[in-house]
Protein backbone atom coordinates (compact mmCIF):
# COMPACT_ATOMS: atom_id res chain seq x y z
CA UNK A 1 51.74 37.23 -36.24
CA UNK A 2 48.76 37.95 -37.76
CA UNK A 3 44.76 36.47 -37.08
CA UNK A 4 42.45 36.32 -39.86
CA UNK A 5 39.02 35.84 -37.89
CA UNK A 6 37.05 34.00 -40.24
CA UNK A 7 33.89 34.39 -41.18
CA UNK A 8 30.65 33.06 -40.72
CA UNK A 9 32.09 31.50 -37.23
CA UNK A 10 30.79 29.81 -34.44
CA UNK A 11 26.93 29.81 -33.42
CA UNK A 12 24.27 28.80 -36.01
CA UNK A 13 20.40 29.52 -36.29
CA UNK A 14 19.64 26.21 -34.92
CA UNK A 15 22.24 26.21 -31.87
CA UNK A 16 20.96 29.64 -30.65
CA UNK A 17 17.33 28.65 -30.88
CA UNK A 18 18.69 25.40 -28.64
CA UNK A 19 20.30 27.46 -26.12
CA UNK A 20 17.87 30.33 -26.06
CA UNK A 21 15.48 27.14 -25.33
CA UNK A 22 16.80 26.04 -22.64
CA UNK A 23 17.63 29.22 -21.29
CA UNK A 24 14.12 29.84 -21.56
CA UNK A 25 12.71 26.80 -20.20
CA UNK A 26 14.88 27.46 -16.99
CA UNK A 27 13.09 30.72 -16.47
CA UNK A 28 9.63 29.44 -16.97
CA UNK A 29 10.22 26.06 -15.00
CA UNK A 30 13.12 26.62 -12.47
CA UNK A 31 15.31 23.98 -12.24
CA UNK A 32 16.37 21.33 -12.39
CA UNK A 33 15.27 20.76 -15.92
CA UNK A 34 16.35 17.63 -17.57
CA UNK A 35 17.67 17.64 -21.30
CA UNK A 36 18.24 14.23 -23.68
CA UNK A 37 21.56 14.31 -24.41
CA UNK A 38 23.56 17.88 -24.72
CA UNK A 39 21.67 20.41 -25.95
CA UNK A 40 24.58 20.94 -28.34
CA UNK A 41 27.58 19.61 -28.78
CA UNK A 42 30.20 22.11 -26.76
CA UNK A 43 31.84 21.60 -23.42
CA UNK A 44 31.07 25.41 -22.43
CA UNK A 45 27.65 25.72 -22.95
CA UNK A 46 26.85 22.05 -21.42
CA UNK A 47 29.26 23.42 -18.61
CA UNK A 48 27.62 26.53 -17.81
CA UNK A 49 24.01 25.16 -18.37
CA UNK A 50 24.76 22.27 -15.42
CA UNK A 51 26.05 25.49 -13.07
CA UNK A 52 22.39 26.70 -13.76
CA UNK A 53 20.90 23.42 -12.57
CA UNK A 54 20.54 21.70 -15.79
CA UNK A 55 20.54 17.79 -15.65
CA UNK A 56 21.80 15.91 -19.41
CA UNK A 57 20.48 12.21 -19.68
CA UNK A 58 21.17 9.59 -22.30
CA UNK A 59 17.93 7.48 -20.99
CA UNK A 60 14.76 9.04 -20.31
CA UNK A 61 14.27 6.47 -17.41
CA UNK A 62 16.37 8.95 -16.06
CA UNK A 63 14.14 11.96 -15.87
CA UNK A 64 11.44 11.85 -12.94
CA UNK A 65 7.70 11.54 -13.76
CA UNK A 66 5.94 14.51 -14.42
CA UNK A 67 9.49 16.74 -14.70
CA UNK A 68 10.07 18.84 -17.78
CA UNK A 69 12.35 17.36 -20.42
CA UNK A 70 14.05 18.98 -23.36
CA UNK A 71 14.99 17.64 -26.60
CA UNK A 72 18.62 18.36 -28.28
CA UNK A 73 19.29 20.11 -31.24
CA UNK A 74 20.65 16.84 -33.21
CA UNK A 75 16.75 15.39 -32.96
CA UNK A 76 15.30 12.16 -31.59
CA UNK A 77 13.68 9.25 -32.61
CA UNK A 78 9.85 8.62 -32.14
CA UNK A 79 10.83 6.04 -29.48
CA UNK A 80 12.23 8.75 -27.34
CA UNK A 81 9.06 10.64 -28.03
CA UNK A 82 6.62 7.66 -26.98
CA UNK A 83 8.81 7.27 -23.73
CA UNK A 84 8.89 10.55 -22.76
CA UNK A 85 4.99 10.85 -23.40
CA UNK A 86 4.25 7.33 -21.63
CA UNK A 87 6.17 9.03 -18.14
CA UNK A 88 4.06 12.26 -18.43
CA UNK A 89 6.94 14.16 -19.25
CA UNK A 90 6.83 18.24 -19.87
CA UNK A 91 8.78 17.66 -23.45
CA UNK A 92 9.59 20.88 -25.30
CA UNK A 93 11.49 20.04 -28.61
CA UNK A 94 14.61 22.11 -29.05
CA UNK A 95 15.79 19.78 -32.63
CA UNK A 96 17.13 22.13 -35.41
CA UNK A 97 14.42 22.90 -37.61
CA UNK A 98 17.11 21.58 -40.36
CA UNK A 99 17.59 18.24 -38.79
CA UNK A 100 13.45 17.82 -38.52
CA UNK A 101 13.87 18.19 -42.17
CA UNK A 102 15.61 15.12 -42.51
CA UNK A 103 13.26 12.99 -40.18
CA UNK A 104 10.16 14.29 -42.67
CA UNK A 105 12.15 13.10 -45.22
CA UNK A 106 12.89 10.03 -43.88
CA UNK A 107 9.42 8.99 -43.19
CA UNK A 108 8.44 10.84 -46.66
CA UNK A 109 10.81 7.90 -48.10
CA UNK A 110 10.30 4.75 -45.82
CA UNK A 111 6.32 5.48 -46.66
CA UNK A 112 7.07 5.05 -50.06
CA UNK A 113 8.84 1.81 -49.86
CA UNK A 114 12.40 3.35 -50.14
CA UNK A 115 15.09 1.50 -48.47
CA UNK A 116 17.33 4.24 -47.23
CA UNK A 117 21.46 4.91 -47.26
CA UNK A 118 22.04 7.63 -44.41
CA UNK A 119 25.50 9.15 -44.93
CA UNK A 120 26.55 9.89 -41.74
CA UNK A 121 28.79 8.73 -38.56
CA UNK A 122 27.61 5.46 -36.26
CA UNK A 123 26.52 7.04 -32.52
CA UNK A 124 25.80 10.13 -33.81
CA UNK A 125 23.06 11.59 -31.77
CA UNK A 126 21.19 13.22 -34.71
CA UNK A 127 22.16 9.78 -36.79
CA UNK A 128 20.91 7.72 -34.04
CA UNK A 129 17.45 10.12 -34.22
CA UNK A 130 16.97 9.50 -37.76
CA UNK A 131 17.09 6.34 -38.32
CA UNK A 132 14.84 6.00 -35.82
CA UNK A 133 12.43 7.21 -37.67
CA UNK A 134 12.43 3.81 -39.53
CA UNK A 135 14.98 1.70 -38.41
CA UNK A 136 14.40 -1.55 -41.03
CA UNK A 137 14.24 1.03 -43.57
CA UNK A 138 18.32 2.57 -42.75
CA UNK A 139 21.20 1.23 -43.87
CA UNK A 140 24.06 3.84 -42.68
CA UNK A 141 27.06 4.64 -45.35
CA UNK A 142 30.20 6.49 -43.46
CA UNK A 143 32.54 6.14 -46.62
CA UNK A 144 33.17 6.19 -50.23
CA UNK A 145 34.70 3.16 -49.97
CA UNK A 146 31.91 1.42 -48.57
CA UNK A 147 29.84 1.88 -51.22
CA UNK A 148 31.05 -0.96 -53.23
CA UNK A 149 30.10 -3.18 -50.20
CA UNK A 150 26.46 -2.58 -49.87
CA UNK A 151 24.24 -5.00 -50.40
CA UNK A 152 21.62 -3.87 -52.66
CA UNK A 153 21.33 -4.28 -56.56
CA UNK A 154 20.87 -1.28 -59.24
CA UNK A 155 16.97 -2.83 -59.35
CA UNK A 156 16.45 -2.09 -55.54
CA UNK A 157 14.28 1.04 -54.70
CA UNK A 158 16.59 3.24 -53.38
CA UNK A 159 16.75 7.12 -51.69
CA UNK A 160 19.84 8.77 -49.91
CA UNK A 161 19.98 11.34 -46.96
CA UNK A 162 22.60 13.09 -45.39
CA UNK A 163 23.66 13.90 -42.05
CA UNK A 164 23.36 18.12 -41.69
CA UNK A 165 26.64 18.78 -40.41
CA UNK A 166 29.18 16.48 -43.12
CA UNK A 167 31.98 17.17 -44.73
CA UNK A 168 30.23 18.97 -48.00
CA UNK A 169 33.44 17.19 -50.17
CA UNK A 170 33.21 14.04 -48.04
CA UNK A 171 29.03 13.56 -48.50
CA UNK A 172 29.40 14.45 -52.44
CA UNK A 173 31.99 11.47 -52.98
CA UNK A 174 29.86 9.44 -51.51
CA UNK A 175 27.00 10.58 -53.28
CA UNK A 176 29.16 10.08 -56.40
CA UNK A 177 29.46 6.95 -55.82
CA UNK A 178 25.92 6.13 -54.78
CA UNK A 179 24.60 7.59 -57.87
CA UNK A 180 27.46 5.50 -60.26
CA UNK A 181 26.75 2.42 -58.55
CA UNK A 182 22.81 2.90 -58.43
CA UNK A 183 21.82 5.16 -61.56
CA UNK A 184 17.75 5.11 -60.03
CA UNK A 185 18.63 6.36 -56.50
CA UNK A 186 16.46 8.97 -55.47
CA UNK A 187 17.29 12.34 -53.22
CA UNK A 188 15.76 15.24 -51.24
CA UNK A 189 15.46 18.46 -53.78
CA UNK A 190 17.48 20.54 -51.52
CA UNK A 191 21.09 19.33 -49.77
CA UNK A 192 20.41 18.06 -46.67
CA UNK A 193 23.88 19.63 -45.51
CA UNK A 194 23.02 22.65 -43.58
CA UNK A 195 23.79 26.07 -44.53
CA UNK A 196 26.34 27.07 -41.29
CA UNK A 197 28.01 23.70 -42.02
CA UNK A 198 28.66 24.99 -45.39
CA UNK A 199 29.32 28.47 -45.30
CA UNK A 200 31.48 27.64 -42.40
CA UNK A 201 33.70 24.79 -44.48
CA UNK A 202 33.65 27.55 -47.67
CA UNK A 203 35.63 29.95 -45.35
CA UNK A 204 38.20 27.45 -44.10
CA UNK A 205 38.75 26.36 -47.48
CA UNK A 206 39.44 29.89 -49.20
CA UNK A 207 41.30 31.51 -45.79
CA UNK A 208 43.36 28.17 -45.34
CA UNK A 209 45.73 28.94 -48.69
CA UNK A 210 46.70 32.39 -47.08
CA UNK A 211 47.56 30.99 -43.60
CA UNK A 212 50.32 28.37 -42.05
CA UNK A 213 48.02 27.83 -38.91
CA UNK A 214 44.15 26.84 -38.55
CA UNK A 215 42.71 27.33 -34.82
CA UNK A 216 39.06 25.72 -34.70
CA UNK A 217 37.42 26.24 -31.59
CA UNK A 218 34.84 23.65 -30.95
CA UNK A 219 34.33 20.13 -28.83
CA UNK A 220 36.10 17.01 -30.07
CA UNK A 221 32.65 15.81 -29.83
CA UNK A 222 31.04 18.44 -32.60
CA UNK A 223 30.83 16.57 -35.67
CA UNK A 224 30.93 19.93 -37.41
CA UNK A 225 34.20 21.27 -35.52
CA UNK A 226 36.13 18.16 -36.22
CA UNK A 227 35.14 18.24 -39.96
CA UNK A 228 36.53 21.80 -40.16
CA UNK A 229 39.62 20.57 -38.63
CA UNK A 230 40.12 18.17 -41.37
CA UNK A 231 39.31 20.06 -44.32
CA UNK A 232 41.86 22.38 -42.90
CA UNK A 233 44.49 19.22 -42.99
CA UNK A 234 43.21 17.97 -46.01
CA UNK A 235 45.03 20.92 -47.64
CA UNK A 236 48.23 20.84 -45.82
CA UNK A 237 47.68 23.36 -42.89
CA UNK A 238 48.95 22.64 -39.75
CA UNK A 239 45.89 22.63 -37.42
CA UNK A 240 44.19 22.28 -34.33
CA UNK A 241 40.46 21.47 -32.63
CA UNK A 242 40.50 22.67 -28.98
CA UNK A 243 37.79 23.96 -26.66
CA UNK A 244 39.48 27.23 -25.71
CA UNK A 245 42.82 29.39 -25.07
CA UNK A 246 44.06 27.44 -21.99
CA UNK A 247 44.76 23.92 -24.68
CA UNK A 248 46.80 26.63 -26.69
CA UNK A 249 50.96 25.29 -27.34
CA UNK A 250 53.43 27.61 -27.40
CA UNK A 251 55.57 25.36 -29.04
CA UNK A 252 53.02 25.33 -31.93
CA UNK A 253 54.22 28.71 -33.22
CA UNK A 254 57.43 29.17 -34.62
CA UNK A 255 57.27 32.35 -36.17
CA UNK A 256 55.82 35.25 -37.74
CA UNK A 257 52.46 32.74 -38.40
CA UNK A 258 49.37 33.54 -40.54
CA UNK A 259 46.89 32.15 -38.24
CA UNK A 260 43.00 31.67 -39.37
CA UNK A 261 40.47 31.09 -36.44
CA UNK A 262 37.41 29.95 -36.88
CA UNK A 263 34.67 28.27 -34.83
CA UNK A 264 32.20 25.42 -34.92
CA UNK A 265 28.53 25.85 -35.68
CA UNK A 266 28.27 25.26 -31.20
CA UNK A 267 31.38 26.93 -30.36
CA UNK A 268 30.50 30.44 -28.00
CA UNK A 269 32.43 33.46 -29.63
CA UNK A 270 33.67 34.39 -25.99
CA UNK A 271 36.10 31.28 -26.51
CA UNK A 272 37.10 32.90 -29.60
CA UNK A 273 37.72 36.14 -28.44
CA UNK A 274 39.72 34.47 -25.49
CA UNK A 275 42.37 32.88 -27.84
CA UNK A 276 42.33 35.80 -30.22
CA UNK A 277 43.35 37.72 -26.54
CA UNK A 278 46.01 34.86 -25.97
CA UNK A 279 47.65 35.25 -28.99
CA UNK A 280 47.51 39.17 -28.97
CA UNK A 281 49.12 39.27 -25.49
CA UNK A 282 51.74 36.52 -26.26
CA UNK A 283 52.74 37.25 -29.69
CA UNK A 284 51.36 40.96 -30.37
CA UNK A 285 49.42 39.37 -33.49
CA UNK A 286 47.24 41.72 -35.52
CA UNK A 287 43.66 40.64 -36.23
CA UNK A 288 41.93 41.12 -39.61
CA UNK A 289 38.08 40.31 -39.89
CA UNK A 290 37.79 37.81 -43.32
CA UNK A 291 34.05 37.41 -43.38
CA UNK A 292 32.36 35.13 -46.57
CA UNK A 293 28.87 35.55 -45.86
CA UNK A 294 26.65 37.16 -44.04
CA UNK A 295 24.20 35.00 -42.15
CA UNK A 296 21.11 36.19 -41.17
CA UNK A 297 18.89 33.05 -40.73
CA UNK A 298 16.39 32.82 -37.54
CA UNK A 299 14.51 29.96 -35.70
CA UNK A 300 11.76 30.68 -33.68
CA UNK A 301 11.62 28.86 -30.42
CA UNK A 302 9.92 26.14 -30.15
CA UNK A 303 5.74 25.89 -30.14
CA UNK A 304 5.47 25.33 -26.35
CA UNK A 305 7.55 28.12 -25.34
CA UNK A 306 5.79 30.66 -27.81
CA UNK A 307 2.59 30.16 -26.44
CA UNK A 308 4.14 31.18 -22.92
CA UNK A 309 6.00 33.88 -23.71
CA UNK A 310 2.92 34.98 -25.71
CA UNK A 311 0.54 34.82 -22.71
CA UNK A 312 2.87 36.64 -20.64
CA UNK A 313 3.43 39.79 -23.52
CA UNK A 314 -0.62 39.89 -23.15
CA UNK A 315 -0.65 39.83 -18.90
CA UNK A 316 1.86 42.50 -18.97
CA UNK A 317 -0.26 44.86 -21.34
């Protein structure tokens, strides 16, 4: 067997400024801190943060007055925000500097009398953030198909956005389609689709014709693992989403396999390393690096924990 360990894998810029958030906030505050939603979307890191006395909410009701409050990578609305503010909560804002791009953009749009088409999934959180932002202004569109159903005319003012972590083929049929149906529609300057998402997708799609197997370690929840998964299907591979070595089949492998693994944008590289150890020990399988691209975007953390850190670099001088 051979591994091809593709490359750019797991972690992104915005899911280590969320974790090195919270991991932050913990320090500062003690515990137990209180975060909307999971800070990302992987059953490992929401696992180990709860060990370390972090509490995840879906309703701020939840949180006690006064306590300290963290906001998820995927964004919230300003409802959240108001809430939050209105219970005298500590609220540090861990959103993807990517995703807050799409908010401004939203609001950019809905101020100008756009009606928007979001091109996303329903009960997404960072879907369910955005259109938040304007919510008589949204109409979502998950499909191609759908298109031809929406209610709107080729005279209606008209502006799409995108969901950061699509399918890049999946959001550019549908944005064909927007664009035949509406000629005027209107759209940000730069993709909305963020960078990992892409670079990530690129490297399934070019290792994927060398390889009968695609491993992608992520959360059935990560809207970014699972679209990895099915770009991988999409061209015939026989493939698999699980969170780590221990979901691994035996009966999967038949033979001498090419096997690619790569990693959602929230997916820790020790889960990688784990199956790449699985396989090694099971099947004696070689492992060949097959990076893309090199990423070297940052993300600072957020304003309320620079100011901290920041007054305790000048005590300690």
């Amino acid at each position: 067997m051979k591994i091809l360990l593709a490359g750019p894998r797991g972690f992104c810029a915005g899911v280590n400024m969320a974790i090195e958030t919270l991991e932050t906030a913990i320090r500062l505050y003690g515990t137990p801190i209180y975060v909307f939603h999971e800070i990302v979307h992987n059953k490992h890191v929401v696992d180990r943060f709860i060990r370390e006395g972090a509490v995840f909410v879906d309703s701020v009701e939840e949180v006690p007055q006064g306590a300290v409050l963290l906001f998820s990578a995927h964004g919230v609305s300003p409802e959240i925000r108001q809430v939050a503010a209105a219970r005298h909560l500590r609220a540090i804002d861990a959103t993807c500097p990517l995703v807050t791009k799409v908010h401004l953009e939203a609001v950019k749009y809905a101020r100008l009398g756009f009606h928007i088409l979001l091109i996303g999934h329903a009960d997404h959180d960072e879907v369910i953030g955005t259109m938040g932002e304007a919510p008589e202004a949204f109409t979502l569109v998950e499909s191609a198909e759908s298109v031809a159903t929406l209610p709107f005319s080729s005279d209606d003012k008209l502006a799409y956005l995108t969901q950061t972590t699509l399918s890049v083929d999946d959001a550019s049929r549908i944005i064909t389609k927007l664009k035949e149906r509406y000629p005027s529609i209107v759209g940000p300057p730069k993709d909305d689709i963020c960078y990992a998402t892409q670079n990530r997708q690129e490297a399934v799609r070019l290792l994927s014709d060398e390889a009968d197997m695609v491993l992608v370690l992520g959360s059935r929840n990560s809207s970014n693992s699972q679209r990895l998964a099915e770009l991988a299907r999409e061209r015939g591979i026989q493939t698999y989403l699980i969170d780590g070595a221990e979901e691994i089949d035996p009966a999967w492998f038949t033979g001498s396999e090419v096997v690619v693994i790569t990693a959602g944008a929230s997916a820790p590289e020790s889960v990688v390393q784990d199956c790449v150890g699985w396989l090694q020990n099971k099947y004696q399988a070689s492992v060949e690096e097959r990076s893309i691209r090199e990423e070297e975007v940052y993300f600072p953390l957020p304003k309320e924990l620079r100011v901290i850190r920041s007054k305790e670099s000048a005590d300690n001088v």
